[in-house]
C-alpha atoms as a PDB file:
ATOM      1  CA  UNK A   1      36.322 -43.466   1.546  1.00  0.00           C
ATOM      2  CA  UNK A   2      36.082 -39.998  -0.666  1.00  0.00           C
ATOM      3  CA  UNK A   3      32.421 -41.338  -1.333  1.00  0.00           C
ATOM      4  CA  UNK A   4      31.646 -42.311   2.222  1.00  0.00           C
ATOM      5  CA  UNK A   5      32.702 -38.294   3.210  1.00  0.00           C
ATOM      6  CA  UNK A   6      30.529 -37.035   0.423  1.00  0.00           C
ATOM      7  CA  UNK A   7      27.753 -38.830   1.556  1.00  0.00           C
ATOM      8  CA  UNK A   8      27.912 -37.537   5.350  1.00  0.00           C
ATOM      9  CA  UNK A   9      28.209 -34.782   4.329  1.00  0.00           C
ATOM     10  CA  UNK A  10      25.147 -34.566   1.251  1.00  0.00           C
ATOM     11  CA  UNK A  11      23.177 -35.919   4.630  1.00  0.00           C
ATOM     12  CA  UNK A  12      24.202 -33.303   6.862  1.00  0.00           C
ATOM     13  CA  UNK A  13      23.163 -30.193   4.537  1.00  0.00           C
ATOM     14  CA  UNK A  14      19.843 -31.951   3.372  1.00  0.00           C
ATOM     15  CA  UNK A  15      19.377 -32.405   7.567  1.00  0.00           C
ATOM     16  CA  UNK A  16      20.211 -29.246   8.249  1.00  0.00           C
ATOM     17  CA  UNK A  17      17.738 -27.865   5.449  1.00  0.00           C
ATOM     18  CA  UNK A  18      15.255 -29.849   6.806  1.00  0.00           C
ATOM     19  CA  UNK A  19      15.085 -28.482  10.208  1.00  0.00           C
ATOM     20  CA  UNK A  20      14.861 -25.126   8.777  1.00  0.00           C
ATOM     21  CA  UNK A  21      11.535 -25.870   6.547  1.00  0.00           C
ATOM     22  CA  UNK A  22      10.224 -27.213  10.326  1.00  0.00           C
ATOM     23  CA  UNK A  23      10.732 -23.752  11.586  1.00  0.00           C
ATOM     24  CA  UNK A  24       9.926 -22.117   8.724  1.00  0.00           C
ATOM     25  CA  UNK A  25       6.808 -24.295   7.680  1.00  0.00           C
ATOM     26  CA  UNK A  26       5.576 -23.633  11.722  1.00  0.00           C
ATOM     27  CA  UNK A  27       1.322 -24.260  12.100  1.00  0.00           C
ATOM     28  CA  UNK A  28       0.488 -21.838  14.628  1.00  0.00           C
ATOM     29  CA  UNK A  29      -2.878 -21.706  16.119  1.00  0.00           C
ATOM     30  CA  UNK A  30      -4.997 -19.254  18.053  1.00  0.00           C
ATOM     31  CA  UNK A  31      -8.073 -18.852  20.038  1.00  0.00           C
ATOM     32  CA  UNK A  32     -10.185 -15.892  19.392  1.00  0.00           C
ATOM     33  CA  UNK A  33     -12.210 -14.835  22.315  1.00  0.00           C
ATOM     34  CA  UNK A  34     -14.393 -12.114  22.430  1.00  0.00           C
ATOM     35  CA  UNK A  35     -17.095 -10.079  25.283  1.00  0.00           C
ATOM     36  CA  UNK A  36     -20.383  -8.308  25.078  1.00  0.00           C
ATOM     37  CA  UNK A  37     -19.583  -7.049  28.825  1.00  0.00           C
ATOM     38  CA  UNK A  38     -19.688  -3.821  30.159  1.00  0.00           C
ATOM     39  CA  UNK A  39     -18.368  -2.572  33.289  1.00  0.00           C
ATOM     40  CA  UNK A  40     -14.972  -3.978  35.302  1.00  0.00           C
ATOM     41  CA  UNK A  41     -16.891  -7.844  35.398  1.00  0.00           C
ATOM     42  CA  UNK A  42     -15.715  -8.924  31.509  1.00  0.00           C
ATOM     43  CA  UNK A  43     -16.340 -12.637  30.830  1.00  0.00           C
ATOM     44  CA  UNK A  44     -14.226 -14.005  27.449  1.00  0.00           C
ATOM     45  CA  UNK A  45     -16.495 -16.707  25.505  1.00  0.00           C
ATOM     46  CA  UNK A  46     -14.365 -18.279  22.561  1.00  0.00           C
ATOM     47  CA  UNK A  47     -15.451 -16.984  19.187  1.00  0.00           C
ATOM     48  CA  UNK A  48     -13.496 -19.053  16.913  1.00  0.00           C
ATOM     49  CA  UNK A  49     -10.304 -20.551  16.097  1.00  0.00           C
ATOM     50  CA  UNK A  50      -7.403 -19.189  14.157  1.00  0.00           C
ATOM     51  CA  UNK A  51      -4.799 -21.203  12.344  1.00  0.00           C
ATOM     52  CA  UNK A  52      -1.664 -19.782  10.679  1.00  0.00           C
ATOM     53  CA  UNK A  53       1.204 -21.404   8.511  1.00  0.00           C
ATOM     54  CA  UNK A  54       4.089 -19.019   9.634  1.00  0.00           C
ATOM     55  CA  UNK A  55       5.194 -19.599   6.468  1.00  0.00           C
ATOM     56  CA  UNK A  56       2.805 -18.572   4.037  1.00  0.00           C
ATOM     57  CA  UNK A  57       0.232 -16.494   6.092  1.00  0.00           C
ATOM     58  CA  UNK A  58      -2.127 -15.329   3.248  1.00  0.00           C
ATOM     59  CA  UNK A  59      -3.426 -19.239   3.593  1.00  0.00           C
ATOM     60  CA  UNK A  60      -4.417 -18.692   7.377  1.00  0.00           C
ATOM     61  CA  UNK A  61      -8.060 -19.682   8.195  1.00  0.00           C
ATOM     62  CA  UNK A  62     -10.613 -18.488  10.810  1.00  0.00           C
ATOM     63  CA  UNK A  63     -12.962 -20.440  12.053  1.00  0.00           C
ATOM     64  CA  UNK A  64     -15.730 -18.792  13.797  1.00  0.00           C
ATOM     65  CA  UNK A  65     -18.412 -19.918  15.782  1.00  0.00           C
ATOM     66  CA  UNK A  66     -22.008 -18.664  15.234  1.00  0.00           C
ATOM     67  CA  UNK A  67     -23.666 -16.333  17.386  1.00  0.00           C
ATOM     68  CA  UNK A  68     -26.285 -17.615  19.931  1.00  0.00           C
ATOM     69  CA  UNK A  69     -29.828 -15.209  20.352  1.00  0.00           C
ATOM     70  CA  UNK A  70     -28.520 -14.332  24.072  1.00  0.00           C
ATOM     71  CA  UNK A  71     -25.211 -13.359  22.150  1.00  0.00           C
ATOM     72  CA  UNK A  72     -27.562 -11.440  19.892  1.00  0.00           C
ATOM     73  CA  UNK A  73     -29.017 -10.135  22.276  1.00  0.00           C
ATOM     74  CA  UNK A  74     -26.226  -8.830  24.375  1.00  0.00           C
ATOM     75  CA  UNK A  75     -24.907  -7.043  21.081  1.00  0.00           C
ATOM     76  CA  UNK A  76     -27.941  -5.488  20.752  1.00  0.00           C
ATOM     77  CA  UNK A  77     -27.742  -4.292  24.237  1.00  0.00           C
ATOM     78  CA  UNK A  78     -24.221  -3.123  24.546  1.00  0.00           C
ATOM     79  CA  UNK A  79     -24.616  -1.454  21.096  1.00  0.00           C
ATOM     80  CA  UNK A  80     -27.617   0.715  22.632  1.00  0.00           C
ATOM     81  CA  UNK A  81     -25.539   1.565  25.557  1.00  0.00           C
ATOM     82  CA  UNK A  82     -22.939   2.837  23.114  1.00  0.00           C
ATOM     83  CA  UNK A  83     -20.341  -0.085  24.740  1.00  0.00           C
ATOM     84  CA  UNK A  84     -17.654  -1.669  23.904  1.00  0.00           C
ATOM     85  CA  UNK A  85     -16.974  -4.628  21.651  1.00  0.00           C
ATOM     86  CA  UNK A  86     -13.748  -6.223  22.844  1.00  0.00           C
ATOM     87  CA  UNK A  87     -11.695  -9.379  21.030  1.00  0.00           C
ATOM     88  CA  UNK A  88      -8.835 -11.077  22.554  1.00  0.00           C
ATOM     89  CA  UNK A  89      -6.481 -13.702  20.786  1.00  0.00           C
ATOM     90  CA  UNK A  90      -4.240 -15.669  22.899  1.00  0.00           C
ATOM     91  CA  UNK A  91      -1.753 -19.029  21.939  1.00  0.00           C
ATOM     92  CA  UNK A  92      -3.485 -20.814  24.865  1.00  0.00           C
ATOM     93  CA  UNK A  93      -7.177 -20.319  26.131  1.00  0.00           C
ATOM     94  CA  UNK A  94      -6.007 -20.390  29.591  1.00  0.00           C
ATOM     95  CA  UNK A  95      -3.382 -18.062  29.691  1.00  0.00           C
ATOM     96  CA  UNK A  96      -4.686 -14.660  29.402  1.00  0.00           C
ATOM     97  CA  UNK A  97      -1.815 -13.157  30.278  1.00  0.00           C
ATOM     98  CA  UNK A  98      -0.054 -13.993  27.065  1.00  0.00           C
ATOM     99  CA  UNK A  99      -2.766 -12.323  25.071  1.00  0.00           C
ATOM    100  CA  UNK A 100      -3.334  -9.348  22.964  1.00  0.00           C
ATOM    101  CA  UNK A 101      -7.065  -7.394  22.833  1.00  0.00           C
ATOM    102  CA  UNK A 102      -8.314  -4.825  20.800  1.00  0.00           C
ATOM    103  CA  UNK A 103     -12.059  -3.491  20.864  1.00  0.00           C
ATOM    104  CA  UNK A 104     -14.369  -1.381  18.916  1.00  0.00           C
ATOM    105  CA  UNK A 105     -17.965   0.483  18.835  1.00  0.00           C
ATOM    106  CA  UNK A 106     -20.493  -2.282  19.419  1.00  0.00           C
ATOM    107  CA  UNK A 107     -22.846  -0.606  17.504  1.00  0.00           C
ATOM    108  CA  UNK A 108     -20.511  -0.984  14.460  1.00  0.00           C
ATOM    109  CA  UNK A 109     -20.333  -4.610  14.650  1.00  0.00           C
ATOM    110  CA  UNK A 110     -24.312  -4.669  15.495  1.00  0.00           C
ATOM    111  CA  UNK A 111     -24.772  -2.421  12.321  1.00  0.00           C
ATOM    112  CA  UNK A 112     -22.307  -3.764  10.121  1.00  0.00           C
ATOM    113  CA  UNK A 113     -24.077  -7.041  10.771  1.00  0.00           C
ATOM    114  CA  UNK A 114     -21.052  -8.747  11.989  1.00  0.00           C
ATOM    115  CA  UNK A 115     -18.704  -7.222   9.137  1.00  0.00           C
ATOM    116  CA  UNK A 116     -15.282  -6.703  10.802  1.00  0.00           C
ATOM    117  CA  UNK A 117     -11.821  -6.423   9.146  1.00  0.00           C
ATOM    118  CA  UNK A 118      -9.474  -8.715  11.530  1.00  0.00           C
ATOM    119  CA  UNK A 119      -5.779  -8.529  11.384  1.00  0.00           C
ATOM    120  CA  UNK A 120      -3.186 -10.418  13.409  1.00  0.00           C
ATOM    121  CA  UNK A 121       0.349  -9.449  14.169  1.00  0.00           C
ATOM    122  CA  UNK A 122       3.100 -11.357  14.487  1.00  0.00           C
ATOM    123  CA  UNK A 123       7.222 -11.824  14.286  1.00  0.00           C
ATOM    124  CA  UNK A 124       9.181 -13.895  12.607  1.00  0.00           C
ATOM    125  CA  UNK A 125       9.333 -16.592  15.457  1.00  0.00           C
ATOM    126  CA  UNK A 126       5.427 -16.511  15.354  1.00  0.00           C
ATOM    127  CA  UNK A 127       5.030 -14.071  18.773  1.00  0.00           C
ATOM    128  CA  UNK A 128       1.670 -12.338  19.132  1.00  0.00           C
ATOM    129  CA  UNK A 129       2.580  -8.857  18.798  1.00  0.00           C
ATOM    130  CA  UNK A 130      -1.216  -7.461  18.266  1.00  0.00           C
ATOM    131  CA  UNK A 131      -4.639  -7.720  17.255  1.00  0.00           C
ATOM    132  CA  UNK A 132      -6.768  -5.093  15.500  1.00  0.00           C
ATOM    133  CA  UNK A 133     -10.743  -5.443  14.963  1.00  0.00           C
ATOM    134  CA  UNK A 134     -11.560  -3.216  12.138  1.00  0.00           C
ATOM    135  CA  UNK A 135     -15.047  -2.173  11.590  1.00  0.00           C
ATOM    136  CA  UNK A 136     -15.613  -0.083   9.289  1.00  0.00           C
ATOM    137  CA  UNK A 137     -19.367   1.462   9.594  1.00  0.00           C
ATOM    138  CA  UNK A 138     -20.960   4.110  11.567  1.00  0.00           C
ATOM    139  CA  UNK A 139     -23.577   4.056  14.389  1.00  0.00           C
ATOM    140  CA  UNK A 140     -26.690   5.245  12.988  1.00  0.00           C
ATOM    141  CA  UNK A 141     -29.078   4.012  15.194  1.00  0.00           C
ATOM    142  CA  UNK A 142     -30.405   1.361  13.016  1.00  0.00           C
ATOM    143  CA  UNK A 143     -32.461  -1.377  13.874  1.00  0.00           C
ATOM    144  CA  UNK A 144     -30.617  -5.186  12.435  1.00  0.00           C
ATOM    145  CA  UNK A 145     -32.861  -7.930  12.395  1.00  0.00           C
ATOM    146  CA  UNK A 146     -31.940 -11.165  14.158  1.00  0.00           C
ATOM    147  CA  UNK A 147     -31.054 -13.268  11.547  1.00  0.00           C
ATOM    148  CA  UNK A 148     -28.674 -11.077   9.788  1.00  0.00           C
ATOM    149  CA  UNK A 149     -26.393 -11.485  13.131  1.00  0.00           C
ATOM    150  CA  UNK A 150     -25.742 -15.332  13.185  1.00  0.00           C
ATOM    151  CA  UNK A 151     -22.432 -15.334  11.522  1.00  0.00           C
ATOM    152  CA  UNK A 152     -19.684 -12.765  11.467  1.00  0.00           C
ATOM    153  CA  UNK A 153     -18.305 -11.916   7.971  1.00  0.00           C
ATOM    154  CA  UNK A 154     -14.567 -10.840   8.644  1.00  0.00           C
ATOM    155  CA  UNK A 155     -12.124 -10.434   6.721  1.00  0.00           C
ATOM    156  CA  UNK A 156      -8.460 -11.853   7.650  1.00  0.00           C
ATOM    157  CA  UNK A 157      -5.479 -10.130   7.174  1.00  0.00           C
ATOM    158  CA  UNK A 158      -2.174 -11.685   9.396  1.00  0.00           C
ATOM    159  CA  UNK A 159       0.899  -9.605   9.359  1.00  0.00           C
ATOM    160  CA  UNK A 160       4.861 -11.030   9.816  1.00  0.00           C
ATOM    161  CA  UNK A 161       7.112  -8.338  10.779  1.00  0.00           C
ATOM    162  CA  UNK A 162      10.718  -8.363   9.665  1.00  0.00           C
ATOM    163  CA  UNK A 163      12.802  -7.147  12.017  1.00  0.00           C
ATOM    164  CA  UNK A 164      15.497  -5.322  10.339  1.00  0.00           C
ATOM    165  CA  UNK A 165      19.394  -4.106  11.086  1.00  0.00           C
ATOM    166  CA  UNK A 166      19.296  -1.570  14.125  1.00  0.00           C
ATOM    167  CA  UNK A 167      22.326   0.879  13.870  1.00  0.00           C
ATOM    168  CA  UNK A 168      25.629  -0.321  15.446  1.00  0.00           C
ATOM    169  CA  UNK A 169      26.309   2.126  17.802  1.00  0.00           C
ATOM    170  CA  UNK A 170      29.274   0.717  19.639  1.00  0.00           C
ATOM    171  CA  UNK A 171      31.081   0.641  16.565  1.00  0.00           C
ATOM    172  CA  UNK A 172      30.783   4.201  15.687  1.00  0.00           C
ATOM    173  CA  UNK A 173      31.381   5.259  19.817  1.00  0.00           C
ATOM    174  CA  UNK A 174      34.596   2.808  19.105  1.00  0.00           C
ATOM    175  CA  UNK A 175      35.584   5.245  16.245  1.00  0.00           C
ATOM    176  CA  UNK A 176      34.636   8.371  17.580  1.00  0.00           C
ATOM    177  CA  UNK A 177      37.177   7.713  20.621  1.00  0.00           C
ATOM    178  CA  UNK A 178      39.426   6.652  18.631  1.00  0.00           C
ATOM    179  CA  UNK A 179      40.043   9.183  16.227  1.00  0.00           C
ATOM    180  CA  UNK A 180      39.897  11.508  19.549  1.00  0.00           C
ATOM    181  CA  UNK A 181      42.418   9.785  20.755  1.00  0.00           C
ATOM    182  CA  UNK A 182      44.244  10.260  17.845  1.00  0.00           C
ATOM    183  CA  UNK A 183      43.502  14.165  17.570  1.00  0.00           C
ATOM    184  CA  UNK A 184      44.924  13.990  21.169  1.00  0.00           C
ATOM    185  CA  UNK A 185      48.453  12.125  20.422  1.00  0.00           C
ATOM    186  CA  UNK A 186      48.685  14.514  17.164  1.00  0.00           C
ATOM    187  CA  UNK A 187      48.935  11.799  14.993  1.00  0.00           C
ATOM    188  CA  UNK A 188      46.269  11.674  12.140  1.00  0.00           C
ATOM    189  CA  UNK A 189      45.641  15.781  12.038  1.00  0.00           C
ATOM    190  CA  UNK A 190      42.446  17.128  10.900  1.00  0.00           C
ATOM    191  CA  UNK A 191      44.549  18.952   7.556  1.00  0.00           C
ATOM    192  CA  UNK A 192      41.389  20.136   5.787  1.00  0.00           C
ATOM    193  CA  UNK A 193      40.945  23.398   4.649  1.00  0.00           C
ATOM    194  CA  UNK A 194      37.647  25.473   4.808  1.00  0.00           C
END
């Protein structure tokens, strides 16, 4: 019987340890859209795919789409008319409303040649948070030739925020009234000197 206990309970902790790799080993995947739209008509077209193991996020991988020549084109457009780049990364494609954006300079991105610094945001559960599309180069009014804006070059850099101890503030309300309430009923007196 002694080994029959030992056994349940060798099971239990290896079944419970289990379940927390599941959580902790968590695929999480993410559709990148992005617009070349200006004005309050914006139309989303998916620019890639993002997949992230919760639990080791340096070995998440994008995969992006290429760019098509009326993509090009539109760049090319919205970067003369000093627009707007904008990127938005949801869980589902459908659901915008559980999305995070960010946006930058077209001309950046058009002069850059699709060079962008991408980083995602997210807790420990695996909620979006945020997005952020770095690019790092300045409009100079350069012409880019078409075939140096087929495929973007980003780099990916996902972010899991810790969310640490917040300060108990009950507790130390709790104390406070209570050595009032002391001070009050005279019994624990305040006997230092200055």
């Amino acid at each position: 019987m002694p080994n029959f206990m030992l056994t349940v309970t060798i099971f239990i902790v290896v079944a419970g340890c289990v379940r927390a790799n599941d959580i902790e080993d968590k695929q999480l995947t993410f559709t990148v859209s992005h617009s070349f739209d200006s004005g309050s008509e914006i139309e989303y077209v998916t620019r890639g795919v993002l997949s992230v193991p919760l639990a080791r996020p340096s070995e998440s991988v994008f995969h992006q789409t290429p760019l098509s020549d009326s993509d090009v084109a539109k760049l090319r457009m919205l970067a003369e008319q000093n627009g707007l780049y904008k990127v938005r990364v949801a869980h589902d494609q459908n659901d915008a409303s559980l999305a995070v954006s960010s946006f930058a300079k077209a001309c950046s991105l058009y002069e850059s040649e699709l060079k962008d610094h991408f980083t995602l945001t997210l807790d420990r559960s695996g909620a979006l948070l945020g997005v952020s599309d770095f690019i790092g180069q300045h409009c100079t009014g350069a012409h880019i030739p078409d075939h140096k804006l087929v495929n973007f070059n980003s780099t990916l850099f996902v972010s899991v925020v810790n969310v640490g101890p917040g300060p108990d503030t009950q507790t130390y309300i709790r104390r406070l009234e209570q050595e009032k309430a002391e001070r009050a009923r005279g019994e624990n007196a305040d006997n230092r000197s200055f």
